[in-house]
N, C-alpha and C. Protein backbone atom coordinates (compact mmCIF):
# COMPACT_ATOMS: atom_id res chain seq x y z
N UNK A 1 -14.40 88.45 113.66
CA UNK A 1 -15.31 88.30 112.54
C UNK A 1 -15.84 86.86 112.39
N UNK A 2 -14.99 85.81 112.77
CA UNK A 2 -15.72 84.60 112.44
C UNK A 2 -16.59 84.16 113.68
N UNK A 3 -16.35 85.12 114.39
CA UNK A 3 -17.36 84.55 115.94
C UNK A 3 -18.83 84.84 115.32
N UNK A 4 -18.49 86.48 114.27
CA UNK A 4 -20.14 87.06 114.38
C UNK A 4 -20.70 86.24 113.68
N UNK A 5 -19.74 86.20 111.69
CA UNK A 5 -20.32 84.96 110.95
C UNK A 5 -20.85 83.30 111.46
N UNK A 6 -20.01 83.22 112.37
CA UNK A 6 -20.48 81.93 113.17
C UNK A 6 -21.50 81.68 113.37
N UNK A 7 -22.13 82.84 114.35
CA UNK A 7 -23.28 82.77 115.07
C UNK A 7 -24.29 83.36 114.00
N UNK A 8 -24.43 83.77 112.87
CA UNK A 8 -25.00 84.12 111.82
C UNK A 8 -25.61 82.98 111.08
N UNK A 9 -24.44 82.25 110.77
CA UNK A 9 -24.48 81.00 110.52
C UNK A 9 -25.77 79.81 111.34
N UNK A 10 -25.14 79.87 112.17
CA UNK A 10 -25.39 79.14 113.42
C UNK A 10 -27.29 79.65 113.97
N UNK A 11 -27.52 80.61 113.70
CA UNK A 11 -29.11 81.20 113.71
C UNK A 11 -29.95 80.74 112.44
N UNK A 12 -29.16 81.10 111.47
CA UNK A 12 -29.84 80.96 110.20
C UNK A 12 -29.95 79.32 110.19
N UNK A 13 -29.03 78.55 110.84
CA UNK A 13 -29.87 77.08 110.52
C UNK A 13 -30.81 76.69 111.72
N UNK A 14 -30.49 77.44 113.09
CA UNK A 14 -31.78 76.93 114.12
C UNK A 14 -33.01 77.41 113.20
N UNK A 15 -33.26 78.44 112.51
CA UNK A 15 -34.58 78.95 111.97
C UNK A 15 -35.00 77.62 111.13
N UNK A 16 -34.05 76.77 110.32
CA UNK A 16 -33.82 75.72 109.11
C UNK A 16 -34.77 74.59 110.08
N UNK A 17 -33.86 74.37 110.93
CA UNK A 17 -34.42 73.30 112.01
C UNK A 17 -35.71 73.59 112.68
N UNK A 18 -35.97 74.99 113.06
CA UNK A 18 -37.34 75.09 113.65
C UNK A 18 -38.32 75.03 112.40
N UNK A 19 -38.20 75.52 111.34
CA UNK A 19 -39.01 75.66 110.16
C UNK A 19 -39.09 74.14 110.10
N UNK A 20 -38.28 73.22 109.81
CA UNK A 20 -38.69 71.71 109.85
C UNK A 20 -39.41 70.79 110.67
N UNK A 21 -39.17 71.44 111.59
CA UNK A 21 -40.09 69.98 112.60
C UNK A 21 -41.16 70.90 112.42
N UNK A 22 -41.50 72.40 112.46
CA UNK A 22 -42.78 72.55 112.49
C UNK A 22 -43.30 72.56 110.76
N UNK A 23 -42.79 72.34 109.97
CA UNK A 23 -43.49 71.93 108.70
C UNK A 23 -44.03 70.24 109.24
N UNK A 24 -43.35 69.59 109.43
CA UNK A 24 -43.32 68.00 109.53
C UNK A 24 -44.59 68.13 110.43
N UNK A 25 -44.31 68.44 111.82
CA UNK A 25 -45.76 68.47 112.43
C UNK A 25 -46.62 69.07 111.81
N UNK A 26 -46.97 70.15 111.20
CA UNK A 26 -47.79 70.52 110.37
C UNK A 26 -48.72 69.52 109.75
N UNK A 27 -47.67 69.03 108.77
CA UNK A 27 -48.06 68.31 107.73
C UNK A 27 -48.71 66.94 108.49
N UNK A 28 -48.62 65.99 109.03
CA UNK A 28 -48.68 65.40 110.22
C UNK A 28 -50.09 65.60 110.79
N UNK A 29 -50.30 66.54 111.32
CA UNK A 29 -51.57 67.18 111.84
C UNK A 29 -52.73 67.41 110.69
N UNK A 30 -52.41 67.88 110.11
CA UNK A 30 -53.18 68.09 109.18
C UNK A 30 -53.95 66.42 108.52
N UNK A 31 -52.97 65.77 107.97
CA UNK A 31 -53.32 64.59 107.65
C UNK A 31 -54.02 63.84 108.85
N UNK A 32 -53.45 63.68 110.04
CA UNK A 32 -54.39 62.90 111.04
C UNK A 32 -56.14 63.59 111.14
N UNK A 33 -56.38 64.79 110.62
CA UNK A 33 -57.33 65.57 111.13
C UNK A 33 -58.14 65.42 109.70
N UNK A 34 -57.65 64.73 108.31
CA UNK A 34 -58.42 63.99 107.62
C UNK A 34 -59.11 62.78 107.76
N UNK A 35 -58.29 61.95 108.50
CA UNK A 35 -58.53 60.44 109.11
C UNK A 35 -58.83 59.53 107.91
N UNK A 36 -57.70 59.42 107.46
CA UNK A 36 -57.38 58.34 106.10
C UNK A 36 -56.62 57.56 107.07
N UNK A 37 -57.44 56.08 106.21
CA UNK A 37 -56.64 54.96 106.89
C UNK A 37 -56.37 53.96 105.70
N UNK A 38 -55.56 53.69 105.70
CA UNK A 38 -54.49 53.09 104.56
C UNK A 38 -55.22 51.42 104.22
N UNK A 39 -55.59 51.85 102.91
CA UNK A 39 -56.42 50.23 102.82
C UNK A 39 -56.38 48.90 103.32
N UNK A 40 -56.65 48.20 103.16
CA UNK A 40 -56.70 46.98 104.11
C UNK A 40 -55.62 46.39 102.89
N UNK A 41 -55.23 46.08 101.85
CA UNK A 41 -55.09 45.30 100.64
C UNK A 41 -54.12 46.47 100.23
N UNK A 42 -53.18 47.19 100.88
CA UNK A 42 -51.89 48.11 100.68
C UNK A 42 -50.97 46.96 100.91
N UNK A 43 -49.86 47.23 100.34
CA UNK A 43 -48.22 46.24 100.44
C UNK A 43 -47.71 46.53 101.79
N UNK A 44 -48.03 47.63 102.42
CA UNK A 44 -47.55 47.84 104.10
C UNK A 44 -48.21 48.93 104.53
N UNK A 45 -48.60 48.83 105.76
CA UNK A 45 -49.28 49.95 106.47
C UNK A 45 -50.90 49.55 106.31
N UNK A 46 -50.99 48.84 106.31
CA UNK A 46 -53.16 48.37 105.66
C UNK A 46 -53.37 48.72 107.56
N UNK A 47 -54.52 49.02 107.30
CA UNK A 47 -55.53 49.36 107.75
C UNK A 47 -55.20 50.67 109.45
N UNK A 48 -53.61 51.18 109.07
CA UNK A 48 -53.41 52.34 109.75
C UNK A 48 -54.07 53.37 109.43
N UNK A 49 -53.31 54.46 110.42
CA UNK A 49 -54.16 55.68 109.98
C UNK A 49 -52.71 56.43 109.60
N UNK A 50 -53.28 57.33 108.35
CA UNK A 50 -52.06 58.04 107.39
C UNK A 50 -51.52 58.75 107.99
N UNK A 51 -50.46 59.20 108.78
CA UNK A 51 -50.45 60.37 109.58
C UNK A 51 -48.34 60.67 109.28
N UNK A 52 -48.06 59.76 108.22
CA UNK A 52 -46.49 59.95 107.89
C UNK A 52 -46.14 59.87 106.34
N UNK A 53 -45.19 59.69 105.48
CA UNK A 53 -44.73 59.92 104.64
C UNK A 53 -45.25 58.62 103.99
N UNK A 54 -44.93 58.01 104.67
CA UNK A 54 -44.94 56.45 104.28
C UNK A 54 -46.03 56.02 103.65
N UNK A 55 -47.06 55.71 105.18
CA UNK A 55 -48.47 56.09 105.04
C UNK A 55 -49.07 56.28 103.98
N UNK A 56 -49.09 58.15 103.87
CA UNK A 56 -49.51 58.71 102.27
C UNK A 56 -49.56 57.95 101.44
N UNK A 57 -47.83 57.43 100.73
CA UNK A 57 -47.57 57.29 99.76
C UNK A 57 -48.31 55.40 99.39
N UNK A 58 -47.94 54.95 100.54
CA UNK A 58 -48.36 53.50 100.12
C UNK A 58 -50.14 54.02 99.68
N UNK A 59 -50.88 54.80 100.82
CA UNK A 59 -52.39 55.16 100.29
C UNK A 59 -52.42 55.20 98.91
N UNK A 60 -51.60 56.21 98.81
CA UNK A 60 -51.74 56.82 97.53
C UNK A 60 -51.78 55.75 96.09
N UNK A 61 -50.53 54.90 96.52
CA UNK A 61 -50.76 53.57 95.60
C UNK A 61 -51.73 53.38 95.50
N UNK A 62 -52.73 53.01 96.35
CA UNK A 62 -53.37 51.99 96.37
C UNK A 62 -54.70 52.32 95.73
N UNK A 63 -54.75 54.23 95.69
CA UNK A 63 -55.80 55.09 95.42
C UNK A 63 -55.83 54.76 93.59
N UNK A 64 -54.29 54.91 93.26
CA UNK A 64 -53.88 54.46 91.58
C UNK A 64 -53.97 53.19 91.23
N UNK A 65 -54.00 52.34 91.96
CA UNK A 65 -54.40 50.51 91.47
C UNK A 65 -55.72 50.74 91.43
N UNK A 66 -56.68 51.05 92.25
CA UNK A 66 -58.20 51.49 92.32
C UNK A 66 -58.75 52.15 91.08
N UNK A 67 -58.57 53.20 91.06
CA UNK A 67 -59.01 54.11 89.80
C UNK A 67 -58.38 53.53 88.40
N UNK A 68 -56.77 52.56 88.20
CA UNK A 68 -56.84 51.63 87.20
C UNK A 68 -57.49 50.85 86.97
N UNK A 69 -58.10 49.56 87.95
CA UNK A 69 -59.15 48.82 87.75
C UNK A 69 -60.24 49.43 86.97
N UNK A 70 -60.85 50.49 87.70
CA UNK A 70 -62.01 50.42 87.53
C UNK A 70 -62.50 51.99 86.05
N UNK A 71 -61.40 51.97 85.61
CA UNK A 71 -61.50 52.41 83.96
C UNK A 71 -60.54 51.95 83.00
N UNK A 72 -60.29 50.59 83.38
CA UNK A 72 -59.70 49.62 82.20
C UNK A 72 -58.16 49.89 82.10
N UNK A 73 -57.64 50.32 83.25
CA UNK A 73 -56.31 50.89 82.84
C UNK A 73 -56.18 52.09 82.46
N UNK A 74 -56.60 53.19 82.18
CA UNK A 74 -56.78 54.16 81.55
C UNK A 74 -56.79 55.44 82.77
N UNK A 75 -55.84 56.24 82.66
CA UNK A 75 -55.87 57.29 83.75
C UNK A 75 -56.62 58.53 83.18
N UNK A 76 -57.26 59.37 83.89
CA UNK A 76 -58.19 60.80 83.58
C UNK A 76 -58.19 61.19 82.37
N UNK A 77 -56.29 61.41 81.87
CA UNK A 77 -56.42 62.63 80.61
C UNK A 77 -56.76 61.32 79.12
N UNK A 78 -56.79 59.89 79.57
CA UNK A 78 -57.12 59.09 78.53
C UNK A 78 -58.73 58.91 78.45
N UNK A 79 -59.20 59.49 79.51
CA UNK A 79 -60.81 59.17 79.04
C UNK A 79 -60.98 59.71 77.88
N UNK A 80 -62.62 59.29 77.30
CA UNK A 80 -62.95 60.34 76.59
C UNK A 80 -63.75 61.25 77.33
N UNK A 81 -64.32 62.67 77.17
CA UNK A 81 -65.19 63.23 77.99
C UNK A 81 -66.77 62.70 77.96
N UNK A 82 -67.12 61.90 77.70
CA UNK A 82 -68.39 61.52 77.80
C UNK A 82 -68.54 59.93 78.63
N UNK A 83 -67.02 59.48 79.00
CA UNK A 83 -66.96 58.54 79.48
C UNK A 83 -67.14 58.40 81.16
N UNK A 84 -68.43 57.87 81.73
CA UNK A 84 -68.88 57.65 83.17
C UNK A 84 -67.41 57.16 83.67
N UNK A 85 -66.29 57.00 83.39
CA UNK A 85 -65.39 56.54 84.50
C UNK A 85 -64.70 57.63 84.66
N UNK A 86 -64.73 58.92 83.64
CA UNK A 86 -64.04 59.63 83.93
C UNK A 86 -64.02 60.75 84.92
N UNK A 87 -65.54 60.46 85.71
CA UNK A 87 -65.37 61.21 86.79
C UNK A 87 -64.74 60.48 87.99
N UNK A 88 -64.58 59.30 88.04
CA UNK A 88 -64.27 58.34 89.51
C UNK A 88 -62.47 58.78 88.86
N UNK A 89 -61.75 58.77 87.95
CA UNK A 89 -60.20 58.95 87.18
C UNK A 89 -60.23 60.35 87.49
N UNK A 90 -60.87 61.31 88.04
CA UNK A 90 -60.59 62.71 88.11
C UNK A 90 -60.82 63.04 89.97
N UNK A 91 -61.78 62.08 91.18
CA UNK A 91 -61.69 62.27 92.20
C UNK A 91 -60.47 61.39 92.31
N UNK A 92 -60.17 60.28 92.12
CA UNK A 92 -58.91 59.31 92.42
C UNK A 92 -57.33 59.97 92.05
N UNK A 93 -57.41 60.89 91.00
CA UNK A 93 -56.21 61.78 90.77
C UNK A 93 -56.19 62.75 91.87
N UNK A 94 -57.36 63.36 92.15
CA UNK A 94 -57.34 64.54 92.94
C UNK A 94 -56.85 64.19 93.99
N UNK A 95 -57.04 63.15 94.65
CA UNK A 95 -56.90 62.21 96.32
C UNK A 95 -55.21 61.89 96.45
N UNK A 96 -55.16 61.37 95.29
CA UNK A 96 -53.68 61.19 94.95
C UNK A 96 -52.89 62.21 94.93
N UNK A 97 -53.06 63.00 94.33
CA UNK A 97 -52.08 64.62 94.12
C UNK A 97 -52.23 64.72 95.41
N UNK A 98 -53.17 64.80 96.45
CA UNK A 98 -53.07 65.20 97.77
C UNK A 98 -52.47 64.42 98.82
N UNK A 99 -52.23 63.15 98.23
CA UNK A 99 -51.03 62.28 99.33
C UNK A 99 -49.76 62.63 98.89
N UNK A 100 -49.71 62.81 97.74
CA UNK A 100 -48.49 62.97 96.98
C UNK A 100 -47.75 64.38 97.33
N UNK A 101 -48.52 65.24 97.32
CA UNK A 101 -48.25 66.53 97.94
C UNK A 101 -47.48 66.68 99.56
N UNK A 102 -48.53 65.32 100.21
CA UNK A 102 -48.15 65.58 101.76
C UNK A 102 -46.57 64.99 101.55
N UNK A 103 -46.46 63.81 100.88
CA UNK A 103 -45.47 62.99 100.96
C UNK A 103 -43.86 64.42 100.18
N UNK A 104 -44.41 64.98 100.09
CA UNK A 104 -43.38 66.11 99.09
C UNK A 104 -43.23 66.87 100.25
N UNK A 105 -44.49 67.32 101.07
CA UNK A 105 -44.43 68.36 102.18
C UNK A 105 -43.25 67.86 102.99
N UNK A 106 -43.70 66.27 103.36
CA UNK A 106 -43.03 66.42 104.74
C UNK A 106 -41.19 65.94 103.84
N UNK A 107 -40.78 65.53 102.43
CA UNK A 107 -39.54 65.33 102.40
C UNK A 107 -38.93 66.89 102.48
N UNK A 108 -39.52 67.52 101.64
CA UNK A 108 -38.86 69.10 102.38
C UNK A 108 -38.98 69.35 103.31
N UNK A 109 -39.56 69.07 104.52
CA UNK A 109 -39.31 69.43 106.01
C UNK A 109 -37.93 69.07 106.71
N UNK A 110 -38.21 67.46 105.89
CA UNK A 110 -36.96 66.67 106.34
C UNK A 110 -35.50 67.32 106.15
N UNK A 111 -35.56 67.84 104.57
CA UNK A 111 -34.22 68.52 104.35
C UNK A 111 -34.30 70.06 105.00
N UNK A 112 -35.51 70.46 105.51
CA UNK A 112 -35.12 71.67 105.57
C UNK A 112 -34.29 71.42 107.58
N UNK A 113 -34.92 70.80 107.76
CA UNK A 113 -34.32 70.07 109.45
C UNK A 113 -32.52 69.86 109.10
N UNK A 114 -32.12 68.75 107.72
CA UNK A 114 -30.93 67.99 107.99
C UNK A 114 -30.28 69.75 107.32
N UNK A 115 -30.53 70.50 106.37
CA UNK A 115 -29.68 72.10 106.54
C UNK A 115 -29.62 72.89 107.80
N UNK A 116 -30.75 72.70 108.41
CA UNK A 116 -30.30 73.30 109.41
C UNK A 116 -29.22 72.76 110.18
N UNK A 117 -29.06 71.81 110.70
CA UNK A 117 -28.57 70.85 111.68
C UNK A 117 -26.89 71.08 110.36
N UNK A 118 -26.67 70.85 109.59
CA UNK A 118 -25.43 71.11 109.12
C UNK A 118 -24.84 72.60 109.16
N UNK A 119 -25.87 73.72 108.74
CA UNK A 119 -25.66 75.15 109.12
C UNK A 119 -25.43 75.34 110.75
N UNK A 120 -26.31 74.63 111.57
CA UNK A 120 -25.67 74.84 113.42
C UNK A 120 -24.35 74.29 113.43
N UNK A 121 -23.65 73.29 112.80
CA UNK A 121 -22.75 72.55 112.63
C UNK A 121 -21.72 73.49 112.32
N UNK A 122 -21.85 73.96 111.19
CA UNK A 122 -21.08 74.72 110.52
C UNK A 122 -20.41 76.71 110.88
N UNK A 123 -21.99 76.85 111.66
CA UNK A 123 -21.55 77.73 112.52
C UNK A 123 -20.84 78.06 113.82
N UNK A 124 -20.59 76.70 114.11
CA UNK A 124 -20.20 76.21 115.85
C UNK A 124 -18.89 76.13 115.31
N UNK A 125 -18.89 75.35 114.48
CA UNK A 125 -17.43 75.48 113.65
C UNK A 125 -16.37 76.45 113.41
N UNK A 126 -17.50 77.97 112.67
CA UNK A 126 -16.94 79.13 112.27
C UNK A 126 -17.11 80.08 113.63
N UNK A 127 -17.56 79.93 114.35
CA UNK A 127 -17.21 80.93 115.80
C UNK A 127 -16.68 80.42 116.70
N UNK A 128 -16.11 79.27 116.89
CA UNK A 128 -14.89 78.41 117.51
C UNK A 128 -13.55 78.85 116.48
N UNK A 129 -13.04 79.34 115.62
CA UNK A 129 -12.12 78.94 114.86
C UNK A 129 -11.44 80.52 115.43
N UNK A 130 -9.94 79.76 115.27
CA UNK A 130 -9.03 80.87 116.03
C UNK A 130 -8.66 82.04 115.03
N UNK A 131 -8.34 83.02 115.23
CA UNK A 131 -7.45 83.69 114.31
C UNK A 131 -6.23 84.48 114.87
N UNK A 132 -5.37 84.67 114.26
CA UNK A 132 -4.07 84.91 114.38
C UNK A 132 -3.45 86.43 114.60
């Protein structure tokens, strides 16, 4: 019985691990095939192209220092609706939610990779184990 659970085990996290690297490449691909390149005037990563976690997220900063400048500090849901900045506070959110998203995509890839890799672990474990 613990050979079958083992290898039960032991499947259900290769699926964990294949589902991860191909979310990560996914996500990955997708972003290179936007061709965002990380501002010149970012804290790290200026003038790459976004194509990792990192990437995104520093963009993404840099998308929220931008759209602060240039409506006084004031993010989207503080405009008023008749206020001209509040359409540049509603594309600069949108851009943002979408780095922010990738940067979410690929940390669940990541964990869905390190469960697997503990479930193969754990199953190698349980169909090696003797019984009496």
């Amino acid at each position: 019985m613990p050979l079958i659970s083992g290898l039960l085990v032991g499947l259900i996290g290769l699926a964990f691990v294949i589902g991860g690297v191909a979310g990560w490449f996914t996500v990955k691909s997708e972003l290179v095939d936007e061709q965002v390149t990380v501002a010149d005037d970012a804290e790290r990563f200026a003038d790459e192209q976004v194509d990792g976690p990192l990437g995104a997220y520093y963009q993404a900063d840099i998308v929220k220092q931008r759209v602060l400048e240039s409506t006084d500090g004031k993010t989207y849901a503080e405009l008023g609706q008749d206020d001209p900045a509040r359409e540049v506070a509603l594309q600069g959110s949108t851009v943002r939610s979408a780095l922010m998203t990738s940067v979410t995509s690929f940390g669940v890839s990541a964990l869905a990779f390190g469960a697997g890799v503990a479930a193969v672990i754990a199953g190698v474990g349980l169909a090696s184990r003797r019984t009496s």
